[in-house]
Structure formats: structure tokens, C-alpha cells
C-alpha atoms as a PDB file:
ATOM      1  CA  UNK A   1      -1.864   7.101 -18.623  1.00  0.00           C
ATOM      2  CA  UNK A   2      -4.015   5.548 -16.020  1.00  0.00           C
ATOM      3  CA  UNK A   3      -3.092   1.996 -17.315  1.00  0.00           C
ATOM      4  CA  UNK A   4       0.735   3.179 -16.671  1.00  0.00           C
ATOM      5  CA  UNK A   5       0.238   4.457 -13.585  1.00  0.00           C
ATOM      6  CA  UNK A   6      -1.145   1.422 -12.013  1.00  0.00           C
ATOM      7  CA  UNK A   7       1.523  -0.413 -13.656  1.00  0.00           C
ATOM      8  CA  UNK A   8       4.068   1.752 -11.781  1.00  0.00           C
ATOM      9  CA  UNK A   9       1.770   1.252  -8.403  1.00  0.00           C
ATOM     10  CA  UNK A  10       2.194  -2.808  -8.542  1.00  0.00           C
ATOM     11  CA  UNK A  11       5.813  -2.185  -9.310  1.00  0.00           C
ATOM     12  CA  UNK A  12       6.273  -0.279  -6.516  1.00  0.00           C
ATOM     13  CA  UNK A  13       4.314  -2.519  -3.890  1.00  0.00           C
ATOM     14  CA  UNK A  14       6.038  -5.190  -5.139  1.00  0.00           C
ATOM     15  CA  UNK A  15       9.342  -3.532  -4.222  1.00  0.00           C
ATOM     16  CA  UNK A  16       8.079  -2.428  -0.692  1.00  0.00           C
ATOM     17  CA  UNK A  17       6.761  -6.376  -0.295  1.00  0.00           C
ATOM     18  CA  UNK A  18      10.393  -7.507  -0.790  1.00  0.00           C
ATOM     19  CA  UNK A  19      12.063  -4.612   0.775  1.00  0.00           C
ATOM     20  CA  UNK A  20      10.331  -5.354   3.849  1.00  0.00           C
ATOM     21  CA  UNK A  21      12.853  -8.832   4.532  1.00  0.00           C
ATOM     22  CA  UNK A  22      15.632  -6.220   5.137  1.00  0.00           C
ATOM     23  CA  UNK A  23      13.527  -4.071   7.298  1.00  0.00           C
ATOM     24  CA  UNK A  24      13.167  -3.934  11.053  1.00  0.00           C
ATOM     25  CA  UNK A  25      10.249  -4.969  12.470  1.00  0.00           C
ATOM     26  CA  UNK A  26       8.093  -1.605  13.584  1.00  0.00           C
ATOM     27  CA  UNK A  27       9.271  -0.605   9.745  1.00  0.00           C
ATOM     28  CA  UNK A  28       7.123  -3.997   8.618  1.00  0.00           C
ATOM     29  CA  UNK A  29       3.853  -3.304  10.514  1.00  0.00           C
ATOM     30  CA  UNK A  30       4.606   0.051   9.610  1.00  0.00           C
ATOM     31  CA  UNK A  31       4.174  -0.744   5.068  1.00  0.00           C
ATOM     32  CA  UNK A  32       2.168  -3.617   5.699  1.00  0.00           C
ATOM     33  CA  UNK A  33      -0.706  -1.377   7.139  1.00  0.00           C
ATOM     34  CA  UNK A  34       0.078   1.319   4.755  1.00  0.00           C
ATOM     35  CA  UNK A  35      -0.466  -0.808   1.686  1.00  0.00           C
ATOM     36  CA  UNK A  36      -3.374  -2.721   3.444  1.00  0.00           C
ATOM     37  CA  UNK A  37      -4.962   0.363   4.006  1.00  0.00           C
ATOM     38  CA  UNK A  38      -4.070   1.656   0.411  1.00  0.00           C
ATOM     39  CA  UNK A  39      -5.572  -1.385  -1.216  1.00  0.00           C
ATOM     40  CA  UNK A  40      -8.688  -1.466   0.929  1.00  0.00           C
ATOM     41  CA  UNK A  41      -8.900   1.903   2.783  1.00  0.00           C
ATOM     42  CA  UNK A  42      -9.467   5.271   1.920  1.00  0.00           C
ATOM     43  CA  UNK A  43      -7.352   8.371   1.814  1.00  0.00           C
ATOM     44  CA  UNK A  44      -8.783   9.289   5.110  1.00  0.00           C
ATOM     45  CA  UNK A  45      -7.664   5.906   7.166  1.00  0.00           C
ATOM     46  CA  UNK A  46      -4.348   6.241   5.904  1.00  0.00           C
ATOM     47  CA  UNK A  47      -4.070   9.800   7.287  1.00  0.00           C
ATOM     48  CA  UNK A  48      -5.664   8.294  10.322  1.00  0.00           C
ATOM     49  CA  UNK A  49      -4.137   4.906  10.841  1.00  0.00           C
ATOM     50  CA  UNK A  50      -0.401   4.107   9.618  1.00  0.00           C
ATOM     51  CA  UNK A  51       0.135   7.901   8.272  1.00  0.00           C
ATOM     52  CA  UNK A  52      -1.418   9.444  11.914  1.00  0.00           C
ATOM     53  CA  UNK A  53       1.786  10.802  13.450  1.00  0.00           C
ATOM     54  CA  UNK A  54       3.258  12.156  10.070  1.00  0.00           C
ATOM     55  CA  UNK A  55       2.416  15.907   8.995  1.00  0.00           C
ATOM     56  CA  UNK A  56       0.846  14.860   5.785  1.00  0.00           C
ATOM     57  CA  UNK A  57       1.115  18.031   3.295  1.00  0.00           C
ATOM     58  CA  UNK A  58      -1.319  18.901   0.736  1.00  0.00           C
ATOM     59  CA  UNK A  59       0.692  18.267  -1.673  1.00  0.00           C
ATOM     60  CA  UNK A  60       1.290  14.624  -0.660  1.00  0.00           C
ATOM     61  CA  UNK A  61      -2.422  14.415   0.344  1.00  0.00           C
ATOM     62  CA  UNK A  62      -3.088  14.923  -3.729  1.00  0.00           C
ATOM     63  CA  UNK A  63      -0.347  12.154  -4.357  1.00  0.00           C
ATOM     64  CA  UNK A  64      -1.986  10.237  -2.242  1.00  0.00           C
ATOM     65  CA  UNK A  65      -5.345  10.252  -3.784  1.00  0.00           C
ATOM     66  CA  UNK A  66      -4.302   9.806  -6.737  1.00  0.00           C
ATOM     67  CA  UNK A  67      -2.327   6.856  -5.819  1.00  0.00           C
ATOM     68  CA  UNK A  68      -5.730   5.591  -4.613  1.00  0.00           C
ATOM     69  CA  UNK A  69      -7.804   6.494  -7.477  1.00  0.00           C
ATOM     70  CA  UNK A  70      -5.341   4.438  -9.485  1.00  0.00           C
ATOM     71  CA  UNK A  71      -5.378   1.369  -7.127  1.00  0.00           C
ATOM     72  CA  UNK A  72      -9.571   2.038  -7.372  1.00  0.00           C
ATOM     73  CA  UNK A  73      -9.813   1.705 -10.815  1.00  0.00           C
ATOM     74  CA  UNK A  74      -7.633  -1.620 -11.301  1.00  0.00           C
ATOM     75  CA  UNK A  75     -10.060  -4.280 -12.211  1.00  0.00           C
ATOM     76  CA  UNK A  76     -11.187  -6.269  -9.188  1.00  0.00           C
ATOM     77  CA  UNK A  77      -9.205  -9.449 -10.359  1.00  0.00           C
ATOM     78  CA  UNK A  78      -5.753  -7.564 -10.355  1.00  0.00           C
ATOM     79  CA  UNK A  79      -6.754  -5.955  -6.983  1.00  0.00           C
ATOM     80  CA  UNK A  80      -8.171  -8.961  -5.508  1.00  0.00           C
ATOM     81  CA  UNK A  81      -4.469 -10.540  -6.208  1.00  0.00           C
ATOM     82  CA  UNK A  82      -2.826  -7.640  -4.945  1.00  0.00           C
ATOM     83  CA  UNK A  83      -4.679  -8.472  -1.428  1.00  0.00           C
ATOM     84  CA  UNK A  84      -3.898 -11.914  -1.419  1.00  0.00           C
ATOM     85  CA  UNK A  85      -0.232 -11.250  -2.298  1.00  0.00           C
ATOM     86  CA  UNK A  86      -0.283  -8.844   0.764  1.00  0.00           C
ATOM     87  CA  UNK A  87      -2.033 -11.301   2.797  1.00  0.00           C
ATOM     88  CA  UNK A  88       0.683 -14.184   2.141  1.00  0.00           C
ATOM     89  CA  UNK A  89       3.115 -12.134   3.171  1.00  0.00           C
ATOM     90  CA  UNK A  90       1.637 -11.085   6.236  1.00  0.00           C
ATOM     91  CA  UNK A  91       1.460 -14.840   6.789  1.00  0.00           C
ATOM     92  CA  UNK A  92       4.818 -15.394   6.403  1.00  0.00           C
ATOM     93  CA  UNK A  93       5.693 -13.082   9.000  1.00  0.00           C
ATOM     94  CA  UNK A  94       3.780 -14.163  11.351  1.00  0.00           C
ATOM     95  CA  UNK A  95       5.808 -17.407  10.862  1.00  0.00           C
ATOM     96  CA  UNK A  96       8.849 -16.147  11.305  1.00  0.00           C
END
């Protein structure tokens, strides 16, 4: 299940990666913290940092950390690309 989920995690970073070309530009600093700080954070800085002026439920807290704990438990060379991917394309923005 775990294997699945973290599957369905890269999937879905992947998606808000390339989503972000169509996206306006607060909505770009906006993902690209949250899925720096998902990658590399805890569930606390998210609350804290990009997630800080959302009511957060506790039901979406849960979700959250166990988003996490799947991102946690992917072996550091999948994670490690997962960062770099996030870091090109914070590159590339800067260029444009």
C-alpha cells in the first residue's frame, strides 16, 4: 500500500510541477513552497509557512501527515530526485 501511495504522491507532484506553467504567479510561489516544504519540511512548517493563512482541519492535518510519512519513507535516491526536479523548475522560473 505504502509503495502505491508514494507512487500516487510523484504522480501528483508531477502534475502540480506542470500545472504550475498555466498558473499565475502568487499561485507558483504558492506550490513551489508547498512541495518544497513537503519534500524537506515537516507537517508543522507547512501549517506554518505556505499553509499559514488557511484553516487547516484535522482531518486534512491527518492527510497531511500521511502524505509526509509517505514522501519520508521513499528511498533517499527517489527523494533526492524529487528535490532536484523541484529545484530545476524553480530555476526555470526564475528565468522567465
Amino acid at each position: 500500500m505504502k509503495g502505491s501511495s508514494a507512487l500516487l504522491l510523484v504522480a501528483l507532484t508531477l502534475l502540480c510541477i506542470c500545472g504550475l506553467t498555466r498558473a499565475e504567479e502568487d499561485d507558483n510561489e504558492f506550490f513551489m513552497e508547498f512541495l518544497q516544504t513537503l519534500l524537506v519540511g515537516t507537517p508543522e512548517e507547512l501549517y506554518e509557512g505556505p499553509l499559514g493563512k488557511y484553516n487547516v482541519n484535522d482531518m486534512a492535518k491527518s492527510a497531511l501527515r500521511e502524505l509526509k510519512s509517505c514522501i519520508d519513507e521513499l528511498q533517499p535516491v527517489h527523494k533526492e530526485q524529487l528535490v532536484k526536479l523541484l529545484v530545476q523548475v524553480l530555476d526555470a522560473q526564475e528565468d522567465t
